[in-house]
C-alpha atoms as a PDB file:
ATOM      1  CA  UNK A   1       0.000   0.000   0.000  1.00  0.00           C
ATOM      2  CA  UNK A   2       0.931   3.403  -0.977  1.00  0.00           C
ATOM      3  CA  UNK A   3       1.191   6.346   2.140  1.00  0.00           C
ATOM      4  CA  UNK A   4       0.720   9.903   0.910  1.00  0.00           C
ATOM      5  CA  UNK A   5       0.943  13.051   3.162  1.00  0.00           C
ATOM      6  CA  UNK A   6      -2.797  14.457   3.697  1.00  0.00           C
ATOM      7  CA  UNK A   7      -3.939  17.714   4.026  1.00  0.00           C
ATOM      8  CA  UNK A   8      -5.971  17.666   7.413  1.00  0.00           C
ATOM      9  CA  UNK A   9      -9.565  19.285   7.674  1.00  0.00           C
ATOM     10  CA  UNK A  10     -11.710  20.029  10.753  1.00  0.00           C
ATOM     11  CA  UNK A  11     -14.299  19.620   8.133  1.00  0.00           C
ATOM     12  CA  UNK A  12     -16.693  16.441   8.579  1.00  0.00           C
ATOM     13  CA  UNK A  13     -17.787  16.536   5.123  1.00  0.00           C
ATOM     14  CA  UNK A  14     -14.376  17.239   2.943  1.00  0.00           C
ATOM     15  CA  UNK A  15     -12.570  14.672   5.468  1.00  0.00           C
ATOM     16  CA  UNK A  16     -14.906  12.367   4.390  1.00  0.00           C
ATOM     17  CA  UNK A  17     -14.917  13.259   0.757  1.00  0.00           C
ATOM     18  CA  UNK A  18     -11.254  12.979   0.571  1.00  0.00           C
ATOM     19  CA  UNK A  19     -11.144   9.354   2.091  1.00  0.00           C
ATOM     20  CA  UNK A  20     -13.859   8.026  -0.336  1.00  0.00           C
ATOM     21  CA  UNK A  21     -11.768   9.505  -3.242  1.00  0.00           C
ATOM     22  CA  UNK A  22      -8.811   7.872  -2.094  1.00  0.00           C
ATOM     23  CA  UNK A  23     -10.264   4.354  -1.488  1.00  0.00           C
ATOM     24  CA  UNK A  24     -11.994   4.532  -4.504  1.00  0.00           C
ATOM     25  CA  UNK A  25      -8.564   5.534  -6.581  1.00  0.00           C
ATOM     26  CA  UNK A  26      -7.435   2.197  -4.728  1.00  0.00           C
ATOM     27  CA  UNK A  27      -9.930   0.252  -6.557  1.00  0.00           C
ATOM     28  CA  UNK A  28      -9.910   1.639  -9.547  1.00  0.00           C
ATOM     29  CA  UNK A  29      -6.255   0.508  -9.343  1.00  0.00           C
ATOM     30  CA  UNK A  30      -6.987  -2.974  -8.617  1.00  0.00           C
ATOM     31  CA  UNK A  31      -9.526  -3.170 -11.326  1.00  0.00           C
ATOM     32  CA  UNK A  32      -6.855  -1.446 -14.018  1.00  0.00           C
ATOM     33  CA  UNK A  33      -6.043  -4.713 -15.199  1.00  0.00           C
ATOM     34  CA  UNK A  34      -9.596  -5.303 -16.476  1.00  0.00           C
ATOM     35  CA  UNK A  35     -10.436  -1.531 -17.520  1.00  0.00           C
ATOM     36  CA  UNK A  36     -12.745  -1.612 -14.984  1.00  0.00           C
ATOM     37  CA  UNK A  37     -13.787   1.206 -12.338  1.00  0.00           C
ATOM     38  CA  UNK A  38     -15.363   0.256  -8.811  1.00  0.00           C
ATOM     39  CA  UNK A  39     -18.223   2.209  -9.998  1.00  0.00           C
ATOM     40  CA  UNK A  40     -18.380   0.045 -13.140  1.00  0.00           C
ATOM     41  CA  UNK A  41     -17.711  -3.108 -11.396  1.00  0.00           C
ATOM     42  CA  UNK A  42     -20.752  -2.253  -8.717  1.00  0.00           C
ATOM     43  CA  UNK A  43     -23.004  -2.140 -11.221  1.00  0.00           C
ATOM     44  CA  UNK A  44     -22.093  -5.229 -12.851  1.00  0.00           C
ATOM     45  CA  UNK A  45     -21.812  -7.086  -9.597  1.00  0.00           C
ATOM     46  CA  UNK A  46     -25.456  -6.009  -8.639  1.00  0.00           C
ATOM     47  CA  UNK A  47     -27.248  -6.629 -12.149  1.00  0.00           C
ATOM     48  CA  UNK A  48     -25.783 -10.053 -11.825  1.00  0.00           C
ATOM     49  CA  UNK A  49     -27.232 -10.528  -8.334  1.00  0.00           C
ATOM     50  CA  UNK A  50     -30.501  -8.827  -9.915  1.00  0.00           C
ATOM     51  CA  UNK A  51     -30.521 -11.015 -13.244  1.00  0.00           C
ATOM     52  CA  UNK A  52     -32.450  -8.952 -14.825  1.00  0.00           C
ATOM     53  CA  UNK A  53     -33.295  -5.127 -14.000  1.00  0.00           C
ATOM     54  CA  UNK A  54     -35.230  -2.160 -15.093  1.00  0.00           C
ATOM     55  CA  UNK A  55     -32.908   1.302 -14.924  1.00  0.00           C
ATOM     56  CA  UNK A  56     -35.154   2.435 -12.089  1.00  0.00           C
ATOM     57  CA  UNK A  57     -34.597  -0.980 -10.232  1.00  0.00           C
ATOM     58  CA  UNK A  58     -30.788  -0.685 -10.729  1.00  0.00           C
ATOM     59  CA  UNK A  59     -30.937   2.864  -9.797  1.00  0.00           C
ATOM     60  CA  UNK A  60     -32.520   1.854  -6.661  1.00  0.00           C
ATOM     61  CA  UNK A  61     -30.274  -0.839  -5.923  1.00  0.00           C
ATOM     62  CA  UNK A  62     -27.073   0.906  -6.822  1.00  0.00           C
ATOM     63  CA  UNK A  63     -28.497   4.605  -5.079  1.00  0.00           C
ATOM     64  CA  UNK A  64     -27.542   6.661  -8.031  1.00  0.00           C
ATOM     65  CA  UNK A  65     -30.543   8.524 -10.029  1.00  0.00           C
ATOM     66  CA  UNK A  66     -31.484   7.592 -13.288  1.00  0.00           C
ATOM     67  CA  UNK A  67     -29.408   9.909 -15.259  1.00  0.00           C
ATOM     68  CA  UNK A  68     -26.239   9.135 -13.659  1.00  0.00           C
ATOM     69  CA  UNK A  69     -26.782   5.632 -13.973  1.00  0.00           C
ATOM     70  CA  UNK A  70     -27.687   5.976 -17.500  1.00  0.00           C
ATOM     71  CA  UNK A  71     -24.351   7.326 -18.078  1.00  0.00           C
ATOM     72  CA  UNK A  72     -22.848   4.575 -16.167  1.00  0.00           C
ATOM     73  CA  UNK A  73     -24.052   2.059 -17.813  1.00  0.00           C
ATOM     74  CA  UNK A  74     -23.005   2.997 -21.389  1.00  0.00           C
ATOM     75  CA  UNK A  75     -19.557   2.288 -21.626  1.00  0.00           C
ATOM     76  CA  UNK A  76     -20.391  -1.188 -20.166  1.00  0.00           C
ATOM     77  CA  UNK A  77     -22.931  -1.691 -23.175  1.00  0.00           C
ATOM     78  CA  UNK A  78     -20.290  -0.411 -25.826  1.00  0.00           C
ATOM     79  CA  UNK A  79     -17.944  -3.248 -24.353  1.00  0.00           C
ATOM     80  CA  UNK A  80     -20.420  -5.257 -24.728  1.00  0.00           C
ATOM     81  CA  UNK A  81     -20.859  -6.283 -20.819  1.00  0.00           C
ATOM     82  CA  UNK A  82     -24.446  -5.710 -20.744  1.00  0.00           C
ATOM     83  CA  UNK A  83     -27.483  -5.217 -22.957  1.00  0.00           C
ATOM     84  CA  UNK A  84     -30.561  -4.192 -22.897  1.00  0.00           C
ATOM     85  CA  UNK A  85     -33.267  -7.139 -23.899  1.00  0.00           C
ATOM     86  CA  UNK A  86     -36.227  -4.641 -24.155  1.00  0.00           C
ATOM     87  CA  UNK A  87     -37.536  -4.486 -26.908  1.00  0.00           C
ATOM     88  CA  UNK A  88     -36.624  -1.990 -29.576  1.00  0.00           C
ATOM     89  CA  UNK A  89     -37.787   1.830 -29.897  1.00  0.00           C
ATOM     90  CA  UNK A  90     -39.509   0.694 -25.924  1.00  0.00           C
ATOM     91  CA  UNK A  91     -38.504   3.208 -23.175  1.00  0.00           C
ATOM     92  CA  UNK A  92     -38.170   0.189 -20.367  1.00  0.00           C
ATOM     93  CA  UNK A  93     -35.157  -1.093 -20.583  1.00  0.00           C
ATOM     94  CA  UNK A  94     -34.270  -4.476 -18.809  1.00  0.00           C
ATOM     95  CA  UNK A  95     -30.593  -5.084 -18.142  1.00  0.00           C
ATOM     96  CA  UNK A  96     -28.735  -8.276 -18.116  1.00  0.00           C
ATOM     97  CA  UNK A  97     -25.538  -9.172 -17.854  1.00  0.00           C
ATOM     98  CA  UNK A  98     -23.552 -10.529 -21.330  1.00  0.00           C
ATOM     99  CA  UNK A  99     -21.460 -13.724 -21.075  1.00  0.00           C
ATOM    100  CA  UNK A 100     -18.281 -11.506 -21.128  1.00  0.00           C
ATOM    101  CA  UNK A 101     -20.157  -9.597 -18.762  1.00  0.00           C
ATOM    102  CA  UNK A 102     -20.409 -12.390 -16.266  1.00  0.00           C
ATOM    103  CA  UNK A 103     -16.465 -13.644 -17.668  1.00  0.00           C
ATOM    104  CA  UNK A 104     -14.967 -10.029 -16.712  1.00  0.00           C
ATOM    105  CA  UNK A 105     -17.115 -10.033 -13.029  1.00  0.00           C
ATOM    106  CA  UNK A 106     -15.376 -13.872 -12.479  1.00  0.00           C
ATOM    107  CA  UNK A 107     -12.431 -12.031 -13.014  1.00  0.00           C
ATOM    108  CA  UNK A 108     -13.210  -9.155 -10.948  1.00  0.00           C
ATOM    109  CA  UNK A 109     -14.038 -10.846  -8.270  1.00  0.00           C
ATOM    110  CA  UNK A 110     -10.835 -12.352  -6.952  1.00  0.00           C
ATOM    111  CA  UNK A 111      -9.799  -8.651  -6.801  1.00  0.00           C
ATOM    112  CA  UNK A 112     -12.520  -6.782  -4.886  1.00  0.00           C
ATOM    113  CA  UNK A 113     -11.680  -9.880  -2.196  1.00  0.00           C
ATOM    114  CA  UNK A 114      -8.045  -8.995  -2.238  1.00  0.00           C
ATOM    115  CA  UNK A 115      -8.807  -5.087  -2.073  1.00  0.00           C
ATOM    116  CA  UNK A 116     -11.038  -5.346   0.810  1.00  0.00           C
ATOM    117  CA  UNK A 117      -8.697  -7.858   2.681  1.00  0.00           C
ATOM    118  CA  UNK A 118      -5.779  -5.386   2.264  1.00  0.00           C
ATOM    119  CA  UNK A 119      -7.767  -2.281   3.612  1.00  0.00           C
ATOM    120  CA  UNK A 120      -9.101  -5.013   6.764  1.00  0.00           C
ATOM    121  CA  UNK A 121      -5.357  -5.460   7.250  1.00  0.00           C
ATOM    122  CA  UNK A 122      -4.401  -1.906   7.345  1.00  0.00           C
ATOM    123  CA  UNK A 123      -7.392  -0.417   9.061  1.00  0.00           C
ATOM    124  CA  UNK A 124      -7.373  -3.501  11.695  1.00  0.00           C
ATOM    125  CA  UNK A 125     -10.472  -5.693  12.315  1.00  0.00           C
ATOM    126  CA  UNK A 126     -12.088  -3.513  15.222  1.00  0.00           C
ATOM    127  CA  UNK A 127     -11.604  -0.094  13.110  1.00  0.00           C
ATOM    128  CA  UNK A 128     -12.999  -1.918  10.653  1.00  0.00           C
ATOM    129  CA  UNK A 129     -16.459  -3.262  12.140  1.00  0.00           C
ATOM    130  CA  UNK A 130     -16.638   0.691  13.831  1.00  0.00           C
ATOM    131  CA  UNK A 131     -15.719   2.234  10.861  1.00  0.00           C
ATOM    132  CA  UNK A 132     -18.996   0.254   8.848  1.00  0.00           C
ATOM    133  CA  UNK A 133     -21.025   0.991  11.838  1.00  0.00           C
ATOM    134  CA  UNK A 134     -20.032   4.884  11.059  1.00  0.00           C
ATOM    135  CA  UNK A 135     -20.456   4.701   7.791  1.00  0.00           C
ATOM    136  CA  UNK A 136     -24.096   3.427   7.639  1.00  0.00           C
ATOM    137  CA  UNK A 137     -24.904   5.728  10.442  1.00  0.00           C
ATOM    138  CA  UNK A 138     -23.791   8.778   7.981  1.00  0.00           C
ATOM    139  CA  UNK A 139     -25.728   6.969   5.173  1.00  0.00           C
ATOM    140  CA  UNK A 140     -28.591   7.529   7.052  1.00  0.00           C
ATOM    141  CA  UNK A 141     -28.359  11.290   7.385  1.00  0.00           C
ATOM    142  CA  UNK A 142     -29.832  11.251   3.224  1.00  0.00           C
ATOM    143  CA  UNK A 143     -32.945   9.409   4.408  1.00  0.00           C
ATOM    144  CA  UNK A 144     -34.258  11.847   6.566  1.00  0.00           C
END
C-alpha cells in the first residue's frame, strides 16, 4: 500500500470526501487490469445478483438517479458487458448481464476480495467493524 501526506480538515464533510476519493482511486487501481472502475464493477456485480433489471430498479439498488446511472451504464454496453433485452424503440429497458459480462465479473471478483482484505489489514479488524457501523450511520443522514 501506498502512504501519501494528507492535508488535514476540521471539516466532517471534505474529510470524508477525501477518504472516499482515495479508497476509490485504490480500486480503480486494482480493477486497471480489467479496464474496470469500482463504480463500473458495482453495477455489474449487482445486475448479476438482480438477473435482470429495469434502470429504475438498478438505480434503486445501486443509489444513483437515473441519469447518472444511464451514463454509467453505457460504456459497459459499448464493451459489450451488458445489454438491454427490451424491446426496440420501448422506453423500459431491462438489463442483463452478457457472457463476457459475467467472464470479466469472475475475473473481478478475486480482486474486490483482495482489495477489501488489504484495507481489513491496514485499518485492523475492530476499526474496521466501527468504521462500517459509522459509515451506515452517515448513510442515514440522506434518508431523513
Amino acid at each position: 500500500m501506498k502512504f501519501k501526506q494528507i492535508n488535514k480538515s476540521p471539516c466532517h464533510c471534505i474529510t470524508l470526501r477525501r477518504a472516499a476519493n482515495a479508497i476509490t482511486e485504490y480500486y480503480d487501481r486494482v480493477f486497471q487490469e480489467l479496464a474496470l472502475t469500482t463504480s463500473q464493477y458495482s453495477l455489474l456485480k449487482n445486475l448479476g445478483r438482480l438477473e435482470t433489471a429495469s434502470t429504475s430498479e438498478l438505480a434503486e439498488k445501486v443509489n444513483l438517479d437515473r441519469s447518472t446511472l444511464v451514463r454509467n451504464l453505457k460504456p459497459l454496453q459499448e464493451r459489450g458487458l451488458i445489454m438491454d433485452q427490451a424491446k426496440k424503440n420501448t422506453r423500459n429497458h431491462k438489463f442483463v448481464l452478457t457472457d463476457e459480462g459475467y467472464a470479466l465479473l469472475e475475473k473481478a471478483v478475486p480482486l474486490w476480495e483482495q482489495a477489501q482484505k488489504e484495507i481489513r489489514a491496514y485499518l485492523g479488524e475492530e476499526n474496521v467493524e466501527q468504521f462500517m457501523k459509522t459509515l451506515y450511520k452517515l448513510q442515514e443522514l440522506s434518508l431523513e
